[in-house]
PDB file of N, CA and C in Angstrom:
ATOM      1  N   UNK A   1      -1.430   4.780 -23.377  1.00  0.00           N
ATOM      2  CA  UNK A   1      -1.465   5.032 -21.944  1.00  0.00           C
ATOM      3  C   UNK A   1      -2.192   3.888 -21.249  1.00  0.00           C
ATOM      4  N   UNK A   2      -3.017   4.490 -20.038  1.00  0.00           N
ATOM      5  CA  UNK A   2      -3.659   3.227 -19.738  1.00  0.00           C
ATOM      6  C   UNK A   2      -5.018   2.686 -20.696  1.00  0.00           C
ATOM      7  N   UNK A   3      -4.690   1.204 -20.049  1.00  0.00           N
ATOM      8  CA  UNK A   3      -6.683   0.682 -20.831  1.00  0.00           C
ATOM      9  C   UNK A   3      -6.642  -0.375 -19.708  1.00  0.00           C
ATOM     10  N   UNK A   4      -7.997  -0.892 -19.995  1.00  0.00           N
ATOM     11  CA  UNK A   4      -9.028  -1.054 -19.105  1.00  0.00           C
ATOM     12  C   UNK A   4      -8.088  -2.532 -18.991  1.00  0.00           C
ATOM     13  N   UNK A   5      -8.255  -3.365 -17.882  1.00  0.00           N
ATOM     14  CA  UNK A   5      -7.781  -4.108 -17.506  1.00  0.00           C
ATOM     15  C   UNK A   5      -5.959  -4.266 -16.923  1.00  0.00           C
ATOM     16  N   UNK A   6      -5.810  -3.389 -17.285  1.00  0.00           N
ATOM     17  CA  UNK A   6      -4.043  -3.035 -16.798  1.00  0.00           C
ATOM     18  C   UNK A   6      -3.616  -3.386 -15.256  1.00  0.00           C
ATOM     19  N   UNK A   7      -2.480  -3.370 -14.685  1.00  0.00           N
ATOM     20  CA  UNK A   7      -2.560  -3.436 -13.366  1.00  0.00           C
ATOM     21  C   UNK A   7      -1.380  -2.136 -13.083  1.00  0.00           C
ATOM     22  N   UNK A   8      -1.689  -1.591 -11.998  1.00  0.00           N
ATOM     23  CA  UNK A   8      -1.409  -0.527 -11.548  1.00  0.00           C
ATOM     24  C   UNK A   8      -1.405  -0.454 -10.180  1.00  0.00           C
ATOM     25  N   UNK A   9      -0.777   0.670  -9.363  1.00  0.00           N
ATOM     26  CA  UNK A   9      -0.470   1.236  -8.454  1.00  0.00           C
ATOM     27  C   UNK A   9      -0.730   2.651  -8.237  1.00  0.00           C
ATOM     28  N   UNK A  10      -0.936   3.338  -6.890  1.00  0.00           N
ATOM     29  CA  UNK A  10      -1.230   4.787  -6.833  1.00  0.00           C
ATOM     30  C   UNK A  10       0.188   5.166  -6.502  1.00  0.00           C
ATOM     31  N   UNK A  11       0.600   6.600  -7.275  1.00  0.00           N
ATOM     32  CA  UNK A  11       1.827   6.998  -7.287  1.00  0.00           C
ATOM     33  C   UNK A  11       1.780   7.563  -6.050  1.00  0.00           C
ATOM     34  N   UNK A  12       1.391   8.068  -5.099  1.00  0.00           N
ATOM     35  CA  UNK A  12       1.623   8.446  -3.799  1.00  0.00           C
ATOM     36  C   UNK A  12       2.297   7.799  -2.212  1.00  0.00           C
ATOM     37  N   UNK A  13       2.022   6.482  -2.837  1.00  0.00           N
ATOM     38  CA  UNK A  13       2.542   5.234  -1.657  1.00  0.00           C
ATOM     39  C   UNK A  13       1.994   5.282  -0.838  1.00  0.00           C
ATOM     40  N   UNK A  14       0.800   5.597  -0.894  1.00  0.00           N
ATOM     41  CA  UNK A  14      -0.026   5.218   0.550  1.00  0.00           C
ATOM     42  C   UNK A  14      -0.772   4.057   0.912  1.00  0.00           C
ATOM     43  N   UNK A  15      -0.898   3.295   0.239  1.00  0.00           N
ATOM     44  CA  UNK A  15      -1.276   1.593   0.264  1.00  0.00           C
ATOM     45  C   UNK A  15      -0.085   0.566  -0.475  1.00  0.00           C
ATOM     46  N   UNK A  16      -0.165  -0.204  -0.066  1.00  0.00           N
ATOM     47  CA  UNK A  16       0.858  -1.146  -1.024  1.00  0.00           C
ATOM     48  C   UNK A  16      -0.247  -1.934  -2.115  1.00  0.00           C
ATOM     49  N   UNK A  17      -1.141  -1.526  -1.985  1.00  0.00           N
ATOM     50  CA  UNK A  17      -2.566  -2.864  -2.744  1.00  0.00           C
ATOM     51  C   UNK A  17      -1.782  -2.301  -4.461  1.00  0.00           C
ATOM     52  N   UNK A  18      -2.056  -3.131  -5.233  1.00  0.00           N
ATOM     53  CA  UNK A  18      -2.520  -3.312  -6.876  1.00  0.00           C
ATOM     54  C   UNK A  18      -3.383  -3.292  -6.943  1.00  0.00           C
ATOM     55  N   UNK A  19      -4.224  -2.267  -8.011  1.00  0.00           N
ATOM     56  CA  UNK A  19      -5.588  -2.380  -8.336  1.00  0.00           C
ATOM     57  C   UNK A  19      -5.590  -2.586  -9.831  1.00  0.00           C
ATOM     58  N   UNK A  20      -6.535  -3.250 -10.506  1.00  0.00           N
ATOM     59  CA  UNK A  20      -6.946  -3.599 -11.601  1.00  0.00           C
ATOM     60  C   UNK A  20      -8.155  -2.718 -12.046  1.00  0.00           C
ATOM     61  N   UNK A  21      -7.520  -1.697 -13.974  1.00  0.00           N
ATOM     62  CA  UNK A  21      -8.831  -0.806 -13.831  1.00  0.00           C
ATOM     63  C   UNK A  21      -9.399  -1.592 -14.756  1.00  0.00           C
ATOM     64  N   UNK A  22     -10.921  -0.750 -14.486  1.00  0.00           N
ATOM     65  CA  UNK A  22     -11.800  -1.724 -14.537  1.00  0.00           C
ATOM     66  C   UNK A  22     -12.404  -0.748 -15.690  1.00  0.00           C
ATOM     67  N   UNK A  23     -12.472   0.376 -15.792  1.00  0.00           N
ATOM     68  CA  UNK A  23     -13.243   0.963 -16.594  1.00  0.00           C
ATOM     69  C   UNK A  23     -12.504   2.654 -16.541  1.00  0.00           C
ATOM     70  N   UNK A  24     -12.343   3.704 -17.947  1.00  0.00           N
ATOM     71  CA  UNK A  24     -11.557   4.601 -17.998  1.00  0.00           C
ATOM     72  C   UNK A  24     -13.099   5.544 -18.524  1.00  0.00           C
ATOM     73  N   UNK A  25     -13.117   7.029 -18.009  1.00  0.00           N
ATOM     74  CA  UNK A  25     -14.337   7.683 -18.455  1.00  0.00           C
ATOM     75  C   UNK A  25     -13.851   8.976 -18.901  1.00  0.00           C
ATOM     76  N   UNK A  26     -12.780   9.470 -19.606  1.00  0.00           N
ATOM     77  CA  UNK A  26     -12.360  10.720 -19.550  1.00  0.00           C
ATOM     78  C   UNK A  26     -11.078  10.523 -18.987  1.00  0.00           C
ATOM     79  N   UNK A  27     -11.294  11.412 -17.448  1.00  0.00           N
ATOM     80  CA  UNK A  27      -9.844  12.072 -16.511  1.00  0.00           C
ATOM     81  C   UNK A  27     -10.352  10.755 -15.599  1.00  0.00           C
ATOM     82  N   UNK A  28     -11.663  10.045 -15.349  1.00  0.00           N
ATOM     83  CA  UNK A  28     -11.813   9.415 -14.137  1.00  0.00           C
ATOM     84  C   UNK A  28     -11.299   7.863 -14.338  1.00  0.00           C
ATOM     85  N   UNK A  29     -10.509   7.132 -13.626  1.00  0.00           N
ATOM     86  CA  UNK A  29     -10.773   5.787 -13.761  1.00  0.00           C
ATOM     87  C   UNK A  29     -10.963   5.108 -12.806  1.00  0.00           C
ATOM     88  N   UNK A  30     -11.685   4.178 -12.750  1.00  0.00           N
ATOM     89  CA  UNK A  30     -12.333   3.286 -11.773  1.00  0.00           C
ATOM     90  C   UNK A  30     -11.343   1.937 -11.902  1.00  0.00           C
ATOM     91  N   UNK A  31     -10.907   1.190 -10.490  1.00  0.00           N
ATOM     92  CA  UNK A  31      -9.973   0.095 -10.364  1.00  0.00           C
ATOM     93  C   UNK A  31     -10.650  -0.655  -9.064  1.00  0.00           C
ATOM     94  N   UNK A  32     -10.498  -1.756  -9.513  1.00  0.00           N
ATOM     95  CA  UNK A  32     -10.785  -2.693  -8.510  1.00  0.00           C
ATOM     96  C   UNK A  32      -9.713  -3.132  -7.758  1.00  0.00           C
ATOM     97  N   UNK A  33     -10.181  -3.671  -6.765  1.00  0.00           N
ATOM     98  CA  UNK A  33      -8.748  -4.288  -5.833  1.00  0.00           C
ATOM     99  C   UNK A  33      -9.291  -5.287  -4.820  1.00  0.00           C
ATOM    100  N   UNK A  34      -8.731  -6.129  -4.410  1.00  0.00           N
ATOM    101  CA  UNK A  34      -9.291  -7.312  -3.124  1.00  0.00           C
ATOM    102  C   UNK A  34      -8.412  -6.812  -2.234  1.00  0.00           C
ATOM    103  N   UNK A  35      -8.719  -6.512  -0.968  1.00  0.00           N
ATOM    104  CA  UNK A  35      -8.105  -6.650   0.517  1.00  0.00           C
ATOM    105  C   UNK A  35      -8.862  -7.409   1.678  1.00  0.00           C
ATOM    106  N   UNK A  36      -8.236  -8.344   1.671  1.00  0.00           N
ATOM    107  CA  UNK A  36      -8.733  -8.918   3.462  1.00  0.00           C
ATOM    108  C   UNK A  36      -9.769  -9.841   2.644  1.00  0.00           C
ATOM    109  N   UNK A  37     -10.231 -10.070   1.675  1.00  0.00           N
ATOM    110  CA  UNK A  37     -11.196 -11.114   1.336  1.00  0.00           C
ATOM    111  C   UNK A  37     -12.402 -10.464   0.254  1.00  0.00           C
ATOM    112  N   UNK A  38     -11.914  -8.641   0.682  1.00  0.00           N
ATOM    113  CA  UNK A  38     -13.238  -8.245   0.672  1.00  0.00           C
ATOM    114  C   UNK A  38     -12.587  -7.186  -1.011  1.00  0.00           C
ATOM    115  N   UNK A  39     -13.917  -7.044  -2.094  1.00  0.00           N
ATOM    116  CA  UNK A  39     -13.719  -6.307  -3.014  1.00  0.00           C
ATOM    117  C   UNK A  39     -14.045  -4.700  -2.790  1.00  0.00           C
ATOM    118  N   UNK A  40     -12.932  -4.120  -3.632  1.00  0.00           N
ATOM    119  CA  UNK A  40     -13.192  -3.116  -3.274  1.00  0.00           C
ATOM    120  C   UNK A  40     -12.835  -1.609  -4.609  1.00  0.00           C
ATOM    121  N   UNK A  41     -13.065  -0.292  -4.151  1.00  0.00           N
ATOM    122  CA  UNK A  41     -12.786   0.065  -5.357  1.00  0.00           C
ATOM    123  C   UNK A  41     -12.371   1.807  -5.684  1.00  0.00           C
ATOM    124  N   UNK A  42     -11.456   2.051  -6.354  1.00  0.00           N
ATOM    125  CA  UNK A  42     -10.624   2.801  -6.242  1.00  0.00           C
ATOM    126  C   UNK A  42     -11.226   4.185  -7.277  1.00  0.00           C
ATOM    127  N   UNK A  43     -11.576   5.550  -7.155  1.00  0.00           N
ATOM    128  CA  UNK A  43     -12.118   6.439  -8.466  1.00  0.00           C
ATOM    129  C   UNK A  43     -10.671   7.050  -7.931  1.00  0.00           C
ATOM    130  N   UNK A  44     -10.303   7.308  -9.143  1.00  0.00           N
ATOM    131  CA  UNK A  44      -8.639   8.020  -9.283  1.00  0.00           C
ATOM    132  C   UNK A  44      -8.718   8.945 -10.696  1.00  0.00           C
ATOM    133  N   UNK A  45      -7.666   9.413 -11.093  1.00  0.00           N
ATOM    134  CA  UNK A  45      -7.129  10.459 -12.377  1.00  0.00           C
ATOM    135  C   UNK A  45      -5.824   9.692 -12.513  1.00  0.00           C
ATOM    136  N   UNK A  46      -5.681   9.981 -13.930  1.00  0.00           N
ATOM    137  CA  UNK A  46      -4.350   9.265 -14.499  1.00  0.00           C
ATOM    138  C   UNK A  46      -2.971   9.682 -13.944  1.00  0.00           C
ATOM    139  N   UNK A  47      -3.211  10.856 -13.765  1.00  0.00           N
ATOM    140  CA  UNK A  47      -2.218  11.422 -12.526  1.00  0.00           C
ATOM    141  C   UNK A  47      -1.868  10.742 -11.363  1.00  0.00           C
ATOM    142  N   UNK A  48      -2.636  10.030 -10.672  1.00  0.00           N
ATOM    143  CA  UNK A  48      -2.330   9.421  -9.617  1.00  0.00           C
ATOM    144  C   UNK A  48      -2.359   8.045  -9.149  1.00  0.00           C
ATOM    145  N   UNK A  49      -1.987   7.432 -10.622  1.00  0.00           N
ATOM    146  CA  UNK A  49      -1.562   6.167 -10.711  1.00  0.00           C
ATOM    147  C   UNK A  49      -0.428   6.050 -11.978  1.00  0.00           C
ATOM    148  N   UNK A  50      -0.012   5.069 -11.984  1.00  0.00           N
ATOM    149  CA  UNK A  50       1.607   4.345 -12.521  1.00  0.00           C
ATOM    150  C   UNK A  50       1.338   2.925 -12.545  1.00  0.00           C
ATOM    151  N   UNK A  51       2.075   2.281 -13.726  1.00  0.00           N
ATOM    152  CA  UNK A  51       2.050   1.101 -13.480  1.00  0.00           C
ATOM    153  C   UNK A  51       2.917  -0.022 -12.741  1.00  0.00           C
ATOM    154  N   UNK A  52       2.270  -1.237 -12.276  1.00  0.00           N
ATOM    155  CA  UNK A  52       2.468  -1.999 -11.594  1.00  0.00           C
ATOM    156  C   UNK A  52       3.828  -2.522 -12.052  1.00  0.00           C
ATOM    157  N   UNK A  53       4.861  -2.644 -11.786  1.00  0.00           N
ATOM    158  CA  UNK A  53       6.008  -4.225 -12.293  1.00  0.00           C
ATOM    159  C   UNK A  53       5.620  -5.311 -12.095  1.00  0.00           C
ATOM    160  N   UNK A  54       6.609  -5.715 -12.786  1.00  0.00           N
ATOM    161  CA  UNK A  54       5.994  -7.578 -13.403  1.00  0.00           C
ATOM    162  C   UNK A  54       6.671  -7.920 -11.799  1.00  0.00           C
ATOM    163  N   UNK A  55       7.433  -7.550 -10.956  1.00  0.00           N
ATOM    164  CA  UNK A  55       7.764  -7.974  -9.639  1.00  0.00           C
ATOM    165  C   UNK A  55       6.308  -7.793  -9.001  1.00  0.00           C
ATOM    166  N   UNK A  56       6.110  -6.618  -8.803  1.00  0.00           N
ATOM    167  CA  UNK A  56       5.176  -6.164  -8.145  1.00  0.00           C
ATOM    168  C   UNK A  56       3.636  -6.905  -8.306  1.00  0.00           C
ATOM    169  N   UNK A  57       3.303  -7.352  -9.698  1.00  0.00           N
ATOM    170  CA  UNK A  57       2.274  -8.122  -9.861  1.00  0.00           C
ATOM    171  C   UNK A  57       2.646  -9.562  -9.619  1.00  0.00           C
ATOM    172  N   UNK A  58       3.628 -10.245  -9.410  1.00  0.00           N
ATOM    173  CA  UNK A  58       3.915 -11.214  -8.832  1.00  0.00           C
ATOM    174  C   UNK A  58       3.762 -11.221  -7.678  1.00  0.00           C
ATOM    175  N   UNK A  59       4.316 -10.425  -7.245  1.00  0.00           N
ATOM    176  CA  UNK A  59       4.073 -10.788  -5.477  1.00  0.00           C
ATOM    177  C   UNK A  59       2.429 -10.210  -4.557  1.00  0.00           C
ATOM    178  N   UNK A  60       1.955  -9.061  -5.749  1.00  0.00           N
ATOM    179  CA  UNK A  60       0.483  -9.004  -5.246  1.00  0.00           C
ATOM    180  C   UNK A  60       0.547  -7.678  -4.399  1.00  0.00           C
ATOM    181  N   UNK A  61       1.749  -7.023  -4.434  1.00  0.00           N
ATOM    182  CA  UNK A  61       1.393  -5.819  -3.625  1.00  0.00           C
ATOM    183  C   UNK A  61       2.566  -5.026  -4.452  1.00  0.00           C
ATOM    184  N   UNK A  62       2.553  -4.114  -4.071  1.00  0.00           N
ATOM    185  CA  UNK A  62       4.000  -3.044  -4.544  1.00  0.00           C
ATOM    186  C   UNK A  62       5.326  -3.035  -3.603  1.00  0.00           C
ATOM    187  N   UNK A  63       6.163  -2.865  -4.140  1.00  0.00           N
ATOM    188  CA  UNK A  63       7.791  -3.583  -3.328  1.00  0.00           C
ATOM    189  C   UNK A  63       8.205  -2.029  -2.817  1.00  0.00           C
ATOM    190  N   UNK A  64       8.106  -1.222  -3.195  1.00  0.00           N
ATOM    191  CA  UNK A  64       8.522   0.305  -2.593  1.00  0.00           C
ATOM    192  C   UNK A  64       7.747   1.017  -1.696  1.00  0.00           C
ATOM    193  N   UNK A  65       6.935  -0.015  -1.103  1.00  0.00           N
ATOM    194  CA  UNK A  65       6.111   0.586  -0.138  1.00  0.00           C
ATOM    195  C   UNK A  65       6.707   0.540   1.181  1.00  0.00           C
ATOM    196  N   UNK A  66       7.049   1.970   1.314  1.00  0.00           N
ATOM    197  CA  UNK A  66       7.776   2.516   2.460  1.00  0.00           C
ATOM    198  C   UNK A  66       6.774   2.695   4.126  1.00  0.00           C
ATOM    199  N   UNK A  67       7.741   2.474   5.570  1.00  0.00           N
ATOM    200  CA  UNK A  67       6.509   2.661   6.604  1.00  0.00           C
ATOM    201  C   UNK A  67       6.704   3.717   6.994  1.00  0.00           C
ATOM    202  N   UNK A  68       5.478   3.951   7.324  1.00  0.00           N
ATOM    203  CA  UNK A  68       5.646   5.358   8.011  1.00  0.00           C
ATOM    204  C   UNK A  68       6.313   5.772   9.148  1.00  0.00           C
ATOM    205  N   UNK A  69       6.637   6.964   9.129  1.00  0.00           N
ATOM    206  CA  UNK A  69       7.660   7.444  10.131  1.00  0.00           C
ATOM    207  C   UNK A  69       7.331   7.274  11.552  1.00  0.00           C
ATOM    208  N   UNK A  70       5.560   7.454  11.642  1.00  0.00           N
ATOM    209  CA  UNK A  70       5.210   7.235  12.795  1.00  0.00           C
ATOM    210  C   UNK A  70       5.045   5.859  13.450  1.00  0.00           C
ATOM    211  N   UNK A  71       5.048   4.830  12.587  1.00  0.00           N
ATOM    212  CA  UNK A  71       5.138   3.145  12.532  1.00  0.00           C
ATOM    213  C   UNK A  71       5.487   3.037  13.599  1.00  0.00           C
ATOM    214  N   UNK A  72       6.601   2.610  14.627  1.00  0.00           N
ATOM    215  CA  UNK A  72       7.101   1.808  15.294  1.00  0.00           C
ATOM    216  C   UNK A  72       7.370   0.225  14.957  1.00  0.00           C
ATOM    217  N   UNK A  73       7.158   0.098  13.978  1.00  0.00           N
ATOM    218  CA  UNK A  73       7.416  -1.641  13.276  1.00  0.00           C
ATOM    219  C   UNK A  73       6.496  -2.955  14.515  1.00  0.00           C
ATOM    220  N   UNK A  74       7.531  -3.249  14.269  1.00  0.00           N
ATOM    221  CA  UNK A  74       6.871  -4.674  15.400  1.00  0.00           C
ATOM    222  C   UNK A  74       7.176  -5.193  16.664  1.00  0.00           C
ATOM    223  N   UNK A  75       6.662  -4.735  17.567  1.00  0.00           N
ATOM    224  CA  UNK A  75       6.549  -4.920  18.819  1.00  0.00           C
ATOM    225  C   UNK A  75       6.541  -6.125  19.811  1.00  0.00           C
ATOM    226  N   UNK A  76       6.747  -7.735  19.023  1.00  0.00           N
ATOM    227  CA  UNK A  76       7.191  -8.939  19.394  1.00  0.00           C
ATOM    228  C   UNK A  76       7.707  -8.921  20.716  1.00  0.00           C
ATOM    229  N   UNK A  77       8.629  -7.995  20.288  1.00  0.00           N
ATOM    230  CA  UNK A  77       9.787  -8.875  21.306  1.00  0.00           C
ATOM    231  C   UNK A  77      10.140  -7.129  22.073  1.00  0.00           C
ATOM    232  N   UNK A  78       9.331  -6.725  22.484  1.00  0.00           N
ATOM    233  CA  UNK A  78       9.678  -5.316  23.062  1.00  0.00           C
ATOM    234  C   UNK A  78      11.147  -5.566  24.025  1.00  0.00           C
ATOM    235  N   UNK A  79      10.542  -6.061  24.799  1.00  0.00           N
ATOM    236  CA  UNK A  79      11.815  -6.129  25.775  1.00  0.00           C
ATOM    237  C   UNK A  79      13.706  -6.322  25.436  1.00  0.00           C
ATOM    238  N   UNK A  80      13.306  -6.604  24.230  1.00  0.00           N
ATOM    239  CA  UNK A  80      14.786  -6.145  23.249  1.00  0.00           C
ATOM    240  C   UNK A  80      14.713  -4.685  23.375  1.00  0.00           C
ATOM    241  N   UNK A  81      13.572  -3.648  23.232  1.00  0.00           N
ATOM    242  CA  UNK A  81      13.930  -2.597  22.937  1.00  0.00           C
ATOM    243  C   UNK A  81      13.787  -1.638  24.302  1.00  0.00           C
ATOM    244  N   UNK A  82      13.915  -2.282  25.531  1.00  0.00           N
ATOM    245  CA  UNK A  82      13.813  -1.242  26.373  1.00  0.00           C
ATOM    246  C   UNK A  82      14.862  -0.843  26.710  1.00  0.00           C
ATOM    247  N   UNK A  83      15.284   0.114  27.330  1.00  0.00           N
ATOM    248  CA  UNK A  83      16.924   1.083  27.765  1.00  0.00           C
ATOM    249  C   UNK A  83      16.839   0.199  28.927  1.00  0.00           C
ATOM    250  N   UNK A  84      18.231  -0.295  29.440  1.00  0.00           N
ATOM    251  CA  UNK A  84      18.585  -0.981  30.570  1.00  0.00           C
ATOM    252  C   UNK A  84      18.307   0.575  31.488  1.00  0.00           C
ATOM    253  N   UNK A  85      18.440   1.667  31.187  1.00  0.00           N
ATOM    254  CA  UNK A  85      18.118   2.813  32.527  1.00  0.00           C
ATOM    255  C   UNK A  85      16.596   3.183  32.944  1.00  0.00           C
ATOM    256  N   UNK A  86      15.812   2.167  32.535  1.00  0.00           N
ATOM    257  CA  UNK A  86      14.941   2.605  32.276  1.00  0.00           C
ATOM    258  C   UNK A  86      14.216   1.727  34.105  1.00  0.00           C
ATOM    259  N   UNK A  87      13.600   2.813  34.558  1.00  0.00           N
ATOM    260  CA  UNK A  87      13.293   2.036  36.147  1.00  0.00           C
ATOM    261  C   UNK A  87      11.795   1.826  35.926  1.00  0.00           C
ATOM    262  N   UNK A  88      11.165   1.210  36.404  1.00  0.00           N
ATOM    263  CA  UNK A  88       9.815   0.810  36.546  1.00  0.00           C
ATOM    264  C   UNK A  88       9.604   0.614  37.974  1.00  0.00           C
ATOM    265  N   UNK A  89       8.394   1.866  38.434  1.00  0.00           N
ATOM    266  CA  UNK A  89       7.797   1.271  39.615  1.00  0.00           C
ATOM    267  C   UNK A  89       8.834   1.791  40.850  1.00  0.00           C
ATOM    268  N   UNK A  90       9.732   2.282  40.673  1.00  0.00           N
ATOM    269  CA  UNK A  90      10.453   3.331  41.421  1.00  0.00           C
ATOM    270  C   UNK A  90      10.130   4.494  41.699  1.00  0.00           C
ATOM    271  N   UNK A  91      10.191   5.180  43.170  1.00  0.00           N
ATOM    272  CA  UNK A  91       9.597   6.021  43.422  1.00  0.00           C
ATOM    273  C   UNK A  91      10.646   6.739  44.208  1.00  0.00           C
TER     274      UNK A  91
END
């Protein structure tokens, strides 16, 4: 199963990060992970992690990381997305 140094993912999809465990105690395992510069660190159960793909550890994050429904994506270029019926400032 797992051992200590492996790379992995949380089966839930709620981050895209890879964490690296760092140490297994029983049911608990402890994983490290870098985001934004900064270290950081994950207490989980074997249950709620899976391992990483050799894609996925290449590119440094997980590839099936889905957005959320409530997202709205990216907002650049809004004015692509407004309805031509849409009045502003009409009274």
């Amino acid at each position: 199963m797992f051992k200590v140094g492996d790379l992995v993912k949380r089966t839930d999809k709620i981050t895209e990060s890879i964490y690296q465990i760092s140490s297994i105690d029983k049911d608990l395992i402890k994983c490290n992970f870098i985001k934004n510069g900064e270290n950081w660190r994950l207490h989980t159960t074997k249950g709620e992690i899976e391992f990483a793909t050799p894609e996925e550890i290449a590119a440094g994050h997980r590839i099936d990381h889905f957005v959320d429904i409530n997202d709205m994506g990216d907002d650049s270029h809004i004015e692509n997305h407004v309805s031509p019926n849409c009045k502003v400032g009409v009274r």
